[in-house]
Protein backbone atom coordinates (compact mmCIF):
# COMPACT_ATOMS: atom_id res chain seq x y z
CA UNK A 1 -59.13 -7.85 34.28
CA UNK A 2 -58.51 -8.93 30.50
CA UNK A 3 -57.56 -5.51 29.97
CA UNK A 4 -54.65 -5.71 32.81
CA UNK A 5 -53.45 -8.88 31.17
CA UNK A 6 -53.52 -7.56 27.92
CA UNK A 7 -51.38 -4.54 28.93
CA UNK A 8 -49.30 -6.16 31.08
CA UNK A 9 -47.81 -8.64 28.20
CA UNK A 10 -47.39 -5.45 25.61
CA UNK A 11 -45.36 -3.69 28.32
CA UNK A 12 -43.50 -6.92 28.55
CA UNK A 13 -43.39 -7.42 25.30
CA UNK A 14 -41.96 -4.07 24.33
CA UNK A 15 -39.11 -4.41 26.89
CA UNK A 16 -37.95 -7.88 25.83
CA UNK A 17 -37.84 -6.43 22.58
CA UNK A 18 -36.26 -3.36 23.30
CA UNK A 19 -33.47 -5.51 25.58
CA UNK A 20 -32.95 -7.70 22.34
CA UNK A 21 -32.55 -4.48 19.94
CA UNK A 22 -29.88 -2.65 22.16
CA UNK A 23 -28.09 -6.22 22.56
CA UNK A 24 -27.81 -6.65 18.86
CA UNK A 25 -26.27 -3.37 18.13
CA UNK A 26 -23.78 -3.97 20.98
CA UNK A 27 -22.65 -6.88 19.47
CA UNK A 28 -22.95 -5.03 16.44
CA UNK A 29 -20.14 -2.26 17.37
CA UNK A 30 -18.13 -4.89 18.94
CA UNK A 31 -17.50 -6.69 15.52
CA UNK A 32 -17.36 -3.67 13.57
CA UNK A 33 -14.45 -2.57 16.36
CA UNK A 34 -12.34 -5.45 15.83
CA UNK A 35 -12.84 -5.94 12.00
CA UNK A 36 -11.33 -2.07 12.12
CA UNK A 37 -8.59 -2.36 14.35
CA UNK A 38 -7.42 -5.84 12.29
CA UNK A 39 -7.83 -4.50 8.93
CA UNK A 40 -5.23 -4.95 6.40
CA UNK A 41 -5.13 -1.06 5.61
CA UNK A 42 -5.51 -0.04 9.09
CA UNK A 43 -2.59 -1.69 9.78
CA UNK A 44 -0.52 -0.42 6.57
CA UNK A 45 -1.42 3.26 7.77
CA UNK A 46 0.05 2.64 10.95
CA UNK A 47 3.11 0.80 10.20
CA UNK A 48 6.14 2.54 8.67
CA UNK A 49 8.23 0.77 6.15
CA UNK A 50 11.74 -0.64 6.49
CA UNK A 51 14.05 1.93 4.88
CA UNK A 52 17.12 0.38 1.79
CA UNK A 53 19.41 0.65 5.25
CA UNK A 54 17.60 -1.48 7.29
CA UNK A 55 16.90 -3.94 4.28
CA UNK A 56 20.85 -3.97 3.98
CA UNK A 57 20.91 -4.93 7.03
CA UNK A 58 18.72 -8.03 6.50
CA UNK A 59 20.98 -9.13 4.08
CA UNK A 60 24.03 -8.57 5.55
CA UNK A 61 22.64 -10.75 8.42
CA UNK A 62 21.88 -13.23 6.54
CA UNK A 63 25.21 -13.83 3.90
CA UNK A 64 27.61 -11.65 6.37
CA UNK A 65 29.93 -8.51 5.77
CA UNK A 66 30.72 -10.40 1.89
CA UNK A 67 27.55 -8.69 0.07
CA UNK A 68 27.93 -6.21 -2.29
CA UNK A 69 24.95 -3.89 -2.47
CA UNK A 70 24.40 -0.52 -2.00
CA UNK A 71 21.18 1.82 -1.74
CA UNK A 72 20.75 2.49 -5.66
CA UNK A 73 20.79 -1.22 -5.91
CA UNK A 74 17.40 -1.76 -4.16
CA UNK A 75 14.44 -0.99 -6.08
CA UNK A 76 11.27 -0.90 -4.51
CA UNK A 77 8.23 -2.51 -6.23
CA UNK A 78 4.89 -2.67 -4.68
CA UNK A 79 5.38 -3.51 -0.71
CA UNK A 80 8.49 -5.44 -1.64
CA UNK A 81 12.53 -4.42 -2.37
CA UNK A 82 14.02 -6.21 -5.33
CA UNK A 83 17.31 -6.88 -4.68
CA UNK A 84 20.29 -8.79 -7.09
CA UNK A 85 22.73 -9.68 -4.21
CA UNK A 86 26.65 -9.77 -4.98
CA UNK A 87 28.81 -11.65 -2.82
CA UNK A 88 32.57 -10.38 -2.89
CA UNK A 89 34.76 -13.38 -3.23
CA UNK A 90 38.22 -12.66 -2.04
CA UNK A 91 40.90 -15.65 -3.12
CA UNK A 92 44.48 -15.21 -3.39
CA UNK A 93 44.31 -16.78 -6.54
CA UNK A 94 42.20 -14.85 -8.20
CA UNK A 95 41.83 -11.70 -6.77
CA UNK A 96 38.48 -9.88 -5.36
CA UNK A 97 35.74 -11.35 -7.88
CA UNK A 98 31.85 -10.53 -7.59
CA UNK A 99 29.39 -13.86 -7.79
CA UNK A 100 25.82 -12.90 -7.86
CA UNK A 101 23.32 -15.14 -5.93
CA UNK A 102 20.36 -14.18 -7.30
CA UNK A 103 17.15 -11.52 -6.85
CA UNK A 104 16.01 -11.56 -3.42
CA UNK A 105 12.64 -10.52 -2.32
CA UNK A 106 12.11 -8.31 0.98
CA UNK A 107 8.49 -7.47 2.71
CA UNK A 108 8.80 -3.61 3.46
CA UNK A 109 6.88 -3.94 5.98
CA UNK A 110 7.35 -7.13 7.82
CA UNK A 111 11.42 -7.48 6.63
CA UNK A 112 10.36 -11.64 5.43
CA UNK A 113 13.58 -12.23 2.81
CA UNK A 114 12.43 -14.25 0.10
CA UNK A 115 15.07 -16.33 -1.15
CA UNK A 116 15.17 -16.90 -4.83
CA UNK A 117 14.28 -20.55 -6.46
């Protein structure tokens, strides 16, 4: 009779502790899963770049058809354009005349402008 007993709670045992074990590692692959599929790199590899044309674009929709800049004017540093915007000012007075507003700041891949201070 002890010897029934005895077995019965190792059998029971084991079980409970094999249902624990496979429930860890579940949860285990889960979070490994979805720190994957969020990582920072995972997400680079996936994502193309804006091309100069598109970052033109930004700009254009920001200040209008008056910018100035062309594709040899964007230089690409890092995961950012650097960009000196011109702004064509167009008085009868004066003529056409070029007024720069500064090095602006574009996210290649998420096309934030960065304004400059």
């Amino acid at each position: 009779m002890k010897n029934k007993k005895i077995i019965s709670l190792v059998v029971i045992a084991t079980f409970l502790l094999g249902f624990t074990a496979i429930v860890n590692s579940k949860q285990k692959e889960e979070s490994k899963v979805e720190s994957n599929i969020y990582s920072e790199s995972n997400y680079k590899d996936k994502v193309n770049p804006l091309s100069k044309e598109y970052a033109i674009k930004i700009l254009e929709a920001e200040y209008g058809d008056y910018i100035s800049v062309s594709k040899e004017d964007i230089k690409k540093v890092g995961e950012e354009y650097i960009v000196d915007v011109v702004l064509k000012d167009e008085s009868e007075d004066v003529g056409e005349h070029d007024h720069s507003i500064g090095v602006h700041k574009i996210n290649i891949y998420t096309g934030e402008l960065m304004l400059p201070n």
